[in-house]
N, C-alpha and C. Protein backbone atom coordinates (compact mmCIF):
# COMPACT_ATOMS: atom_id res chain seq x y z
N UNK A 1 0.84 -1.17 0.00
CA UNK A 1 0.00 0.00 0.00
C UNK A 1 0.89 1.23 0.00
N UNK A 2 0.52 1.98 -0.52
CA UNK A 2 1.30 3.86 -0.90
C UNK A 2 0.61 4.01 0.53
N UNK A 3 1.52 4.77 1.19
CA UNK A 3 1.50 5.45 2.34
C UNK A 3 1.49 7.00 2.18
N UNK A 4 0.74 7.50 1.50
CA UNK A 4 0.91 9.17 2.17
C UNK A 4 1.08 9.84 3.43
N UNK A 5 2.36 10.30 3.30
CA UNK A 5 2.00 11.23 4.62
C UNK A 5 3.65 12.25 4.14
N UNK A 6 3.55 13.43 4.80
CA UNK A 6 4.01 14.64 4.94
C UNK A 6 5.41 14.31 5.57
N UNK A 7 6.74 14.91 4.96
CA UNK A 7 7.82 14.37 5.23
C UNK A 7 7.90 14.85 6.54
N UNK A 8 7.61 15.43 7.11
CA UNK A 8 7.88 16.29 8.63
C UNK A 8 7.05 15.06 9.14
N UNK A 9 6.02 14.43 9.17
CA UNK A 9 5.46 14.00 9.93
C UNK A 9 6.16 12.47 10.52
N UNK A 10 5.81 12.30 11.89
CA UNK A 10 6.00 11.00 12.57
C UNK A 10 6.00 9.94 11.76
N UNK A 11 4.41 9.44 11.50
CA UNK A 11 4.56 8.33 10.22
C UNK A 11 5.58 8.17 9.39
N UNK A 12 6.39 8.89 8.90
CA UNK A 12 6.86 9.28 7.74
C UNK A 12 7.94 8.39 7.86
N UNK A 13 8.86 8.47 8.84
CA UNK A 13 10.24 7.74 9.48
C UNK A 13 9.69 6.07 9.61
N UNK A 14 10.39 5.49 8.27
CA UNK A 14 10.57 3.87 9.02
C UNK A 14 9.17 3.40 8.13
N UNK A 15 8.82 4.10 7.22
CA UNK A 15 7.76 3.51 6.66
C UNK A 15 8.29 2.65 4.82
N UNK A 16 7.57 1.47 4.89
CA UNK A 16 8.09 1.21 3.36
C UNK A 16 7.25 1.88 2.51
N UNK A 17 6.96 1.98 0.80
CA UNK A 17 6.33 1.87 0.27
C UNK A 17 6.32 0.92 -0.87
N UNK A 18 5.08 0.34 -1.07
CA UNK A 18 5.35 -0.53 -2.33
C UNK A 18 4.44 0.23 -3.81
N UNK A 19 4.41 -0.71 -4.28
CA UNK A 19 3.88 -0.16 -5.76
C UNK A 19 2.26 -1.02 -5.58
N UNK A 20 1.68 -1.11 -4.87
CA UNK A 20 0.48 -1.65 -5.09
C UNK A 20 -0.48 -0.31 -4.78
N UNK A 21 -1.56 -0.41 -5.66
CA UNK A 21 -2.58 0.76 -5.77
C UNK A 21 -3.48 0.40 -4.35
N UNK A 22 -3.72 1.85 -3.53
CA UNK A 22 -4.18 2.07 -2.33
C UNK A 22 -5.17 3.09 -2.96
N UNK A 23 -6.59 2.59 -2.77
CA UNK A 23 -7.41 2.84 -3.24
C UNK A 23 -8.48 3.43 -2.19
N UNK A 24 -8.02 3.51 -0.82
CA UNK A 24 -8.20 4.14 0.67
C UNK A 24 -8.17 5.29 0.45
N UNK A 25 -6.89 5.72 0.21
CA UNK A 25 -6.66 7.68 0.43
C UNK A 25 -7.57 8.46 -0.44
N UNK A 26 -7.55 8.02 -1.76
CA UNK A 26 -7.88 9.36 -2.32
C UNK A 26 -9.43 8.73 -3.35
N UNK A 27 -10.04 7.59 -2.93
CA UNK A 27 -11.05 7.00 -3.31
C UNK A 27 -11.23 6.71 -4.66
N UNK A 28 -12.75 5.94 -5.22
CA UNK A 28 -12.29 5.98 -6.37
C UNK A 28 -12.43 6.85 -7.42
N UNK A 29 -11.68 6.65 -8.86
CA UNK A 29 -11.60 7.28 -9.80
C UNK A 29 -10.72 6.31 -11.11
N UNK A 30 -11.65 7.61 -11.86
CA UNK A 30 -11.43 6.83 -13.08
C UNK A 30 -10.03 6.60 -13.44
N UNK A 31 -9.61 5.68 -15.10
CA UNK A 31 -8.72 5.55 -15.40
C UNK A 31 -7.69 5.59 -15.56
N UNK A 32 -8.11 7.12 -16.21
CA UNK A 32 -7.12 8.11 -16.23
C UNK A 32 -6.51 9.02 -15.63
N UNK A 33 -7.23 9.40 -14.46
CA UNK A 33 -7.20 10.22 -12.95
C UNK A 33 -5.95 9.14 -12.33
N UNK A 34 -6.38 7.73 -12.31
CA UNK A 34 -5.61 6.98 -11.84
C UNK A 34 -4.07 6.91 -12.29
N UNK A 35 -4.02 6.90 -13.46
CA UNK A 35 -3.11 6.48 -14.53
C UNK A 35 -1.83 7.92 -14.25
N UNK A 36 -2.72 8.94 -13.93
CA UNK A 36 -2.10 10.17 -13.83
C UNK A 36 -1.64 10.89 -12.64
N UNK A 37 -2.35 10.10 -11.53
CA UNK A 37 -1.99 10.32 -10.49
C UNK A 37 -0.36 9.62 -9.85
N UNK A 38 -0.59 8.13 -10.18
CA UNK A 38 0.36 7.05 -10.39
C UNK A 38 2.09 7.70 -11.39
N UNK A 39 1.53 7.97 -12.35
CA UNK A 39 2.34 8.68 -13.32
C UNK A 39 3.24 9.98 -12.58
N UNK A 40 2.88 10.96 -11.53
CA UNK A 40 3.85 11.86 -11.03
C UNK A 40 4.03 11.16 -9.74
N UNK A 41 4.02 10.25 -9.70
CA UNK A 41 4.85 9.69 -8.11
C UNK A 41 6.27 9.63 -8.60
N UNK A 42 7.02 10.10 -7.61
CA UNK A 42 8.61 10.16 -7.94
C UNK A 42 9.28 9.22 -6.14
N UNK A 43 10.27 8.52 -6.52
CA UNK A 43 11.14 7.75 -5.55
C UNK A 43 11.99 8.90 -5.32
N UNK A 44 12.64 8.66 -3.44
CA UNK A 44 13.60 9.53 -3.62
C UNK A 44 14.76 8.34 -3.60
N UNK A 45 15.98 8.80 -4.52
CA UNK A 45 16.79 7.59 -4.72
C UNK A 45 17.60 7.01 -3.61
N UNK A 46 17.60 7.37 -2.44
CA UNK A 46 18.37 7.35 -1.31
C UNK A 46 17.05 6.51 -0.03
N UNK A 47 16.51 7.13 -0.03
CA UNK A 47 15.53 6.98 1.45
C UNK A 47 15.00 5.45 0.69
N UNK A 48 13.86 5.37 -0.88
CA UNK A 48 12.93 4.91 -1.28
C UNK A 48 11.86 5.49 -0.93
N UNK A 49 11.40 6.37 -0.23
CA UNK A 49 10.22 7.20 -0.24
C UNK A 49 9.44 7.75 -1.31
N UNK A 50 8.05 7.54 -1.22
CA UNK A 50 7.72 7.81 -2.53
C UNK A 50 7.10 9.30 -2.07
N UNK A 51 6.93 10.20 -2.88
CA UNK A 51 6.40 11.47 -3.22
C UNK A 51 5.48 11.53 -4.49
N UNK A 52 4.26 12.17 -3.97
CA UNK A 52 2.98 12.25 -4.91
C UNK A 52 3.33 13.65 -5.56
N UNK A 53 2.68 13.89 -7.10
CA UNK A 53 3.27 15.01 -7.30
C UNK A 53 3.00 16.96 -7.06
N UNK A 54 1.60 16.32 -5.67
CA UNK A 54 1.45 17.45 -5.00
C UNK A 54 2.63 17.93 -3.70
N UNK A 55 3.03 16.57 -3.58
CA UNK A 55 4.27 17.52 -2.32
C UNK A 55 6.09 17.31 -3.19
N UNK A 56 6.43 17.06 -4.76
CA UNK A 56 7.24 17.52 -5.15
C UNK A 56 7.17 18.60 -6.27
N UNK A 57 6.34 18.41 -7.41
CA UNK A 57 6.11 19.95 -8.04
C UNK A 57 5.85 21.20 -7.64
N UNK A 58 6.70 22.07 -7.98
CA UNK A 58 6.17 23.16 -7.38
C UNK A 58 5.37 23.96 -7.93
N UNK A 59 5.17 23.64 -8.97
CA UNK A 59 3.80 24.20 -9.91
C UNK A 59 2.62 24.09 -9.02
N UNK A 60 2.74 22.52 -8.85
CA UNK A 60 1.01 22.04 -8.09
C UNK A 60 1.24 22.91 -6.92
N UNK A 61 2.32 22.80 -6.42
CA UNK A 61 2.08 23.28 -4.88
C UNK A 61 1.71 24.82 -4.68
N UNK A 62 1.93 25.31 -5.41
CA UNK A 62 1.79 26.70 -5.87
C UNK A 62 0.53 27.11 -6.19
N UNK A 63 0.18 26.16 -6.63
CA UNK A 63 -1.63 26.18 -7.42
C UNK A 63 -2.58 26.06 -6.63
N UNK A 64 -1.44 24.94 -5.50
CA UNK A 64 -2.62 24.70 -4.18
C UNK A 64 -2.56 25.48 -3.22
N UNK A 65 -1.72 26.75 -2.86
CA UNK A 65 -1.48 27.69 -2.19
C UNK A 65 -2.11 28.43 -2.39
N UNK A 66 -2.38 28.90 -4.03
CA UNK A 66 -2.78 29.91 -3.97
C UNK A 66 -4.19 29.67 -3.94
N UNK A 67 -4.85 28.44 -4.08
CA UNK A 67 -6.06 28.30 -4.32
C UNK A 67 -6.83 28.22 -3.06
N UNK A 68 -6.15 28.15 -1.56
CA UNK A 68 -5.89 28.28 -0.77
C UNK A 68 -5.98 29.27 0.45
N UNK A 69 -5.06 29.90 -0.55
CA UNK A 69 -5.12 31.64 -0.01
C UNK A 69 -6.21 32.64 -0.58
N UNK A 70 -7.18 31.94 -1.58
CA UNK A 70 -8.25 32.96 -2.34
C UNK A 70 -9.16 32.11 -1.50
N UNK A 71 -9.20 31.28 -1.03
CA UNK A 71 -10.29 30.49 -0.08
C UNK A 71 -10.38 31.11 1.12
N UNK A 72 -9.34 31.44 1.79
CA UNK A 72 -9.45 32.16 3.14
C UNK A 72 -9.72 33.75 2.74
N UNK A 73 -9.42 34.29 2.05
CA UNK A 73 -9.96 35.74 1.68
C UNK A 73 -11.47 35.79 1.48
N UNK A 74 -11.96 35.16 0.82
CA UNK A 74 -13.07 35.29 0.55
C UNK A 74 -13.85 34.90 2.18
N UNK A 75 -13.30 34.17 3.11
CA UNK A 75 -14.11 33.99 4.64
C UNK A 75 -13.92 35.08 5.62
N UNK A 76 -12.75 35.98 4.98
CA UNK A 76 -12.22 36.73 6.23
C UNK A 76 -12.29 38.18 6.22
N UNK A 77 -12.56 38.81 7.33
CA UNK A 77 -12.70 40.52 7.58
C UNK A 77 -11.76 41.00 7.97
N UNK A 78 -10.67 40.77 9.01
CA UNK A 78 -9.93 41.36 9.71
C UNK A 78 -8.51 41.70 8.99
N UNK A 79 -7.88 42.57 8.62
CA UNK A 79 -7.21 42.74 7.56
C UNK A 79 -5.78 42.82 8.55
N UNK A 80 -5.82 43.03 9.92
CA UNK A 80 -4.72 43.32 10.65
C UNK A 80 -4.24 42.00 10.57
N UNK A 81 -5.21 41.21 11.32
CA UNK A 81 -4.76 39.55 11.45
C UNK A 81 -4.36 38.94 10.41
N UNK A 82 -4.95 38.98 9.57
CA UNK A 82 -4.91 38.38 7.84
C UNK A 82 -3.18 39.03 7.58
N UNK A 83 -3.13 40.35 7.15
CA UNK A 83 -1.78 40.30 7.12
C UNK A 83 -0.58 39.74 8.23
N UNK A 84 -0.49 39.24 9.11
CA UNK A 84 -0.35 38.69 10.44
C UNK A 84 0.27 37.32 9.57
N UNK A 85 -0.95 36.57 9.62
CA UNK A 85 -1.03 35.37 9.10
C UNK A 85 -0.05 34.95 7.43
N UNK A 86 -0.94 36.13 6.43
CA UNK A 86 -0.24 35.82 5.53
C UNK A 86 1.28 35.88 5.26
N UNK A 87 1.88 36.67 6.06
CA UNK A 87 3.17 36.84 6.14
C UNK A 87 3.68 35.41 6.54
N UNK A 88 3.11 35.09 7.80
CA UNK A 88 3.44 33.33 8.41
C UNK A 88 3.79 32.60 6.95
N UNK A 89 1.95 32.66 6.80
CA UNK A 89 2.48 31.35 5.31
C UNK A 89 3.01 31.42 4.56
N UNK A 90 3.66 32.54 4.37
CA UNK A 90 4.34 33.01 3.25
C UNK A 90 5.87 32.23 3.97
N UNK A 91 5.93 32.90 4.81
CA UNK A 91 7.51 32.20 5.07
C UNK A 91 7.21 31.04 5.38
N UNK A 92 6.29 30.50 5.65
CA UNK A 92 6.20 28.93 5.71
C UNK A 92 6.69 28.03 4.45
N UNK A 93 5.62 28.61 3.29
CA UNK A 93 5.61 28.55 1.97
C UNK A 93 7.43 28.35 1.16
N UNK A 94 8.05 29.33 1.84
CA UNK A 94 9.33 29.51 1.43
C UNK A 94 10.27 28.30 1.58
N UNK A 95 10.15 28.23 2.93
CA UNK A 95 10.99 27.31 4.17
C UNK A 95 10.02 25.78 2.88
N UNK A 96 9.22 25.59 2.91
CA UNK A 96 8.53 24.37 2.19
C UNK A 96 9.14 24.44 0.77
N UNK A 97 9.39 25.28 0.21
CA UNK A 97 9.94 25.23 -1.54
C UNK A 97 11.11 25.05 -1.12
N UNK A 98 12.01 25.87 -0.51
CA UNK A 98 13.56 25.43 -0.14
C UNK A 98 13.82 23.97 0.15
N UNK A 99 12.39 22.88 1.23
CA UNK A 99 13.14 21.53 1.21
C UNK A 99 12.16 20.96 -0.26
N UNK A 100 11.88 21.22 -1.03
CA UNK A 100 11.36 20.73 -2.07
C UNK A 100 12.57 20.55 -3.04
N UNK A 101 13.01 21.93 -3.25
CA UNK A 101 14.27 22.20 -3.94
C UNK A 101 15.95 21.05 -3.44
N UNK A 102 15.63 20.73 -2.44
CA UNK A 102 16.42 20.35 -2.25
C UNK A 102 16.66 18.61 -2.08
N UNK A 103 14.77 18.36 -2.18
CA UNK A 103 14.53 16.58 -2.26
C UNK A 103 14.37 16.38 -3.70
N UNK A 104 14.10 17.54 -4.58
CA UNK A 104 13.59 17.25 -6.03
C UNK A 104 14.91 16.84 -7.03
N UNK A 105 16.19 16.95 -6.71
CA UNK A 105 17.47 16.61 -7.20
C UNK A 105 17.55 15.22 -6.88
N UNK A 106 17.14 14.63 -5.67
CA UNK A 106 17.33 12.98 -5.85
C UNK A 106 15.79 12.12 -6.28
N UNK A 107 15.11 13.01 -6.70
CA UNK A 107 13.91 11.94 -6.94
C UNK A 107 14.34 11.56 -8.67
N UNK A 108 13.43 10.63 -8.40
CA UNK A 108 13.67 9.52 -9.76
C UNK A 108 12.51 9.07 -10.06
N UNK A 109 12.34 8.77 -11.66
CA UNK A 109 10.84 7.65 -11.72
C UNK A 109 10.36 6.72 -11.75
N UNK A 110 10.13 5.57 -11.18
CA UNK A 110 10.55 4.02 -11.47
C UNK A 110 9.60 3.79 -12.52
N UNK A 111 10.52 2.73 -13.44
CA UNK A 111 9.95 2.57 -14.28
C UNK A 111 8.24 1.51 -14.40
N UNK A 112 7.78 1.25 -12.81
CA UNK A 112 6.65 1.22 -12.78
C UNK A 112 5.89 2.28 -12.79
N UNK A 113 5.96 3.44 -12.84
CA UNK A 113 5.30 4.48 -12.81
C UNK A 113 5.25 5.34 -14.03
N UNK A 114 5.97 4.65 -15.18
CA UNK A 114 5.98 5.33 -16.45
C UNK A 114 4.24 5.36 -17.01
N UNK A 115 4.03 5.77 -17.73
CA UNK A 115 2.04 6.16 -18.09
C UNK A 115 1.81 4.73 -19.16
N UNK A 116 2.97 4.41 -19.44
CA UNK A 116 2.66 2.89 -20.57
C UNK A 116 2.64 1.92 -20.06
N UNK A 117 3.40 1.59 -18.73
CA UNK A 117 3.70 0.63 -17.37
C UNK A 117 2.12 0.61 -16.80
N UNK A 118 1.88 1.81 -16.16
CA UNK A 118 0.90 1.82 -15.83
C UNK A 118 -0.80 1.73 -16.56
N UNK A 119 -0.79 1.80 -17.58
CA UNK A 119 -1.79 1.67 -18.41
C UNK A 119 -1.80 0.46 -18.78
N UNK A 120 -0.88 -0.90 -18.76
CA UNK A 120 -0.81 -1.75 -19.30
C UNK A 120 -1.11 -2.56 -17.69
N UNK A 121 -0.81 -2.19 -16.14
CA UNK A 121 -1.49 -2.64 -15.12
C UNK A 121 -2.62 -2.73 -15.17
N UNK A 122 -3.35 -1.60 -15.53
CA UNK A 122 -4.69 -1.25 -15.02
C UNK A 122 -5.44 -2.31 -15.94
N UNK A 123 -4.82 -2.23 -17.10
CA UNK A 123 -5.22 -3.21 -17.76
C UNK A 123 -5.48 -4.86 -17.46
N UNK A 124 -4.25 -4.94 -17.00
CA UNK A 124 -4.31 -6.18 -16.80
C UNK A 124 -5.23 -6.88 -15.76
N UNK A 125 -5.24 -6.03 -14.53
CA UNK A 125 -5.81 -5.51 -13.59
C UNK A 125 -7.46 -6.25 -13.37
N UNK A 126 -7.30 -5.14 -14.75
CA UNK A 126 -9.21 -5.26 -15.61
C UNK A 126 -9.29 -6.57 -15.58
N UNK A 127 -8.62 -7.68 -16.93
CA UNK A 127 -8.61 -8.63 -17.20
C UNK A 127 -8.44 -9.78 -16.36
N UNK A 128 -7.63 -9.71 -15.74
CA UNK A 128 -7.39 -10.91 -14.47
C UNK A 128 -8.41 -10.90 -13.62
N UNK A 129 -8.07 -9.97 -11.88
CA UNK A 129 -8.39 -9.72 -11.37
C UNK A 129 -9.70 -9.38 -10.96
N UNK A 130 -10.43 -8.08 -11.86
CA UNK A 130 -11.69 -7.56 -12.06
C UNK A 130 -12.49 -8.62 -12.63
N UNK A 131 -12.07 -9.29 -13.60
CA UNK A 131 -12.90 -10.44 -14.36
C UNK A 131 -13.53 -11.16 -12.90
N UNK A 132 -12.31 -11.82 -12.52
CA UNK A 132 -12.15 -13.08 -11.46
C UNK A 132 -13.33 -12.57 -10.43
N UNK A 133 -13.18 -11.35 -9.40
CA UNK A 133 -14.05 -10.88 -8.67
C UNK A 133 -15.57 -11.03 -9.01
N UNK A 134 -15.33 -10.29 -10.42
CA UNK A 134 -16.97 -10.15 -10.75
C UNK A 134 -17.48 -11.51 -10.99
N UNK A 135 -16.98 -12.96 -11.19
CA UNK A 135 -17.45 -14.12 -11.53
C UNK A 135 -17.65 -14.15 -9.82
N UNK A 136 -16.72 -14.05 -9.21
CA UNK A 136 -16.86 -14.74 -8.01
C UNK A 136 -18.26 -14.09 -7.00
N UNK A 137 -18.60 -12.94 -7.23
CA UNK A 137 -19.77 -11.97 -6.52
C UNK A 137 -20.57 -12.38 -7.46
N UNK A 138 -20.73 -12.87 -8.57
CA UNK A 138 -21.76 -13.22 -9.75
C UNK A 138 -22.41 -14.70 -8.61
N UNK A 139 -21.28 -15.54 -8.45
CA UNK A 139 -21.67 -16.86 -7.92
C UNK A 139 -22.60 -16.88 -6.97
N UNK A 140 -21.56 -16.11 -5.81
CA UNK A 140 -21.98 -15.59 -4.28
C UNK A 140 -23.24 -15.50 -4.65
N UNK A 141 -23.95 -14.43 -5.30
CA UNK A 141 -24.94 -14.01 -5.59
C UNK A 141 -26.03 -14.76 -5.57
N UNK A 142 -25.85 -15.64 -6.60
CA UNK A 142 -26.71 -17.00 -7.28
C UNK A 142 -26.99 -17.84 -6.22
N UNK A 143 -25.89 -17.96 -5.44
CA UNK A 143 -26.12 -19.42 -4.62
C UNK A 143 -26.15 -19.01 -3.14
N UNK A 144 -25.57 -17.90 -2.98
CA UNK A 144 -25.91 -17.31 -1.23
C UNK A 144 -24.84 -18.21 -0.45
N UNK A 145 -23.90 -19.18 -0.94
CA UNK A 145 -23.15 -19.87 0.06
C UNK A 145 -21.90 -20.15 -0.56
N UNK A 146 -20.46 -18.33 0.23
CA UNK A 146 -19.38 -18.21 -0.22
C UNK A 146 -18.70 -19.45 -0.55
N UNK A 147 -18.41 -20.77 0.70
CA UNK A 147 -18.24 -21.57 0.54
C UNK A 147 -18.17 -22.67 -0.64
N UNK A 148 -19.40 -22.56 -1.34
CA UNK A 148 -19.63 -23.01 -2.30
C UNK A 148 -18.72 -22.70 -3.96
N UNK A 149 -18.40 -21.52 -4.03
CA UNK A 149 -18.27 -20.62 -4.97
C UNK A 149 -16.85 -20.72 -4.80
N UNK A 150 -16.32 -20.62 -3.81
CA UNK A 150 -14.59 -20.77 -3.54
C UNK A 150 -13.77 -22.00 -3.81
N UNK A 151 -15.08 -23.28 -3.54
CA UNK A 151 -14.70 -24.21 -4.22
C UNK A 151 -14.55 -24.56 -5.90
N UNK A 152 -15.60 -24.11 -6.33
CA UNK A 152 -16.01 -24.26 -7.53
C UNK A 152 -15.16 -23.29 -8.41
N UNK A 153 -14.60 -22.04 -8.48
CA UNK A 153 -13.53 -21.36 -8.79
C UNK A 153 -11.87 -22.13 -8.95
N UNK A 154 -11.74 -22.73 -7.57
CA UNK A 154 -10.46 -23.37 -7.87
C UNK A 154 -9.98 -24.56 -8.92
């Protein structure tokens, strides 16, 4: 399972990741959402940590800041506090691109994560797997006794 979590955070230390799709975090979605999400995961070449490509691009991260910062404007009155604050995130923001800048030199892409790698999983995915399930909940269905169906599969 992909483990998300925030390099500062506790979790973060001592965790593996593998290449199997975790379909928990970010629920489902289609194909290509998938295909594309999968597609900007970057390894860092040292740790093996994987990074999604909202906490190494700084495009996205930028996009999500600012989209962010027009979200809290639009809730807020107090212009003393607000500048207060925005200054914070701003140097927060900074201090966060500086260790970006500085993890984005050892990341790498494994070549499971290329968009042809991965399109040819999902695929397969489909075919094996998805087939197999849907016969097997087809059975379940019919006969009401798992037991039955687990045999008859093998």
């Amino acid at each position: 399972m992909i483990v998300y979590a925030e390099p500062s955070s506790k979790e973060w230390r001592g965790v593996y990741h593998s290449s199997v799709f975790s379909m928990e975090h970010k629920g489902l979605c289609p194909d290509y959402d998938l295909c594309q999400r999968i597609s900007g995961q970057r390894q860092h070449s040292s740790t093996g940590y994987i990074f999604t490509r909202d906490q190494w691009d700084p495009e996205v991260i930028e996009s999500h800041r600012k989209k962010k910062k027009e979200a809290q404007k639009e809730g807020k009155g107090e212009e003393e506090r607000e500048e207060e604050e925005e200054q914070e995130e701003e140097e927060a923001f900074i201090a966060e691109m500086q260790v970006v800048a500085e993890i984005l030199q050892h990341l790498v892409q494994r070549p499971e994560d290329y968009l042809e790698n991965i399109e040819h999983t999902v695929k397969l995915y489909k075919e094996i797997i998805l087939h197999s399930l849907e016969v097997r909940t087809r059975c379940i269905a019919e006969n009401g006794n798992v037991d039955i169906c687990v045999l008859s599969l093998k």
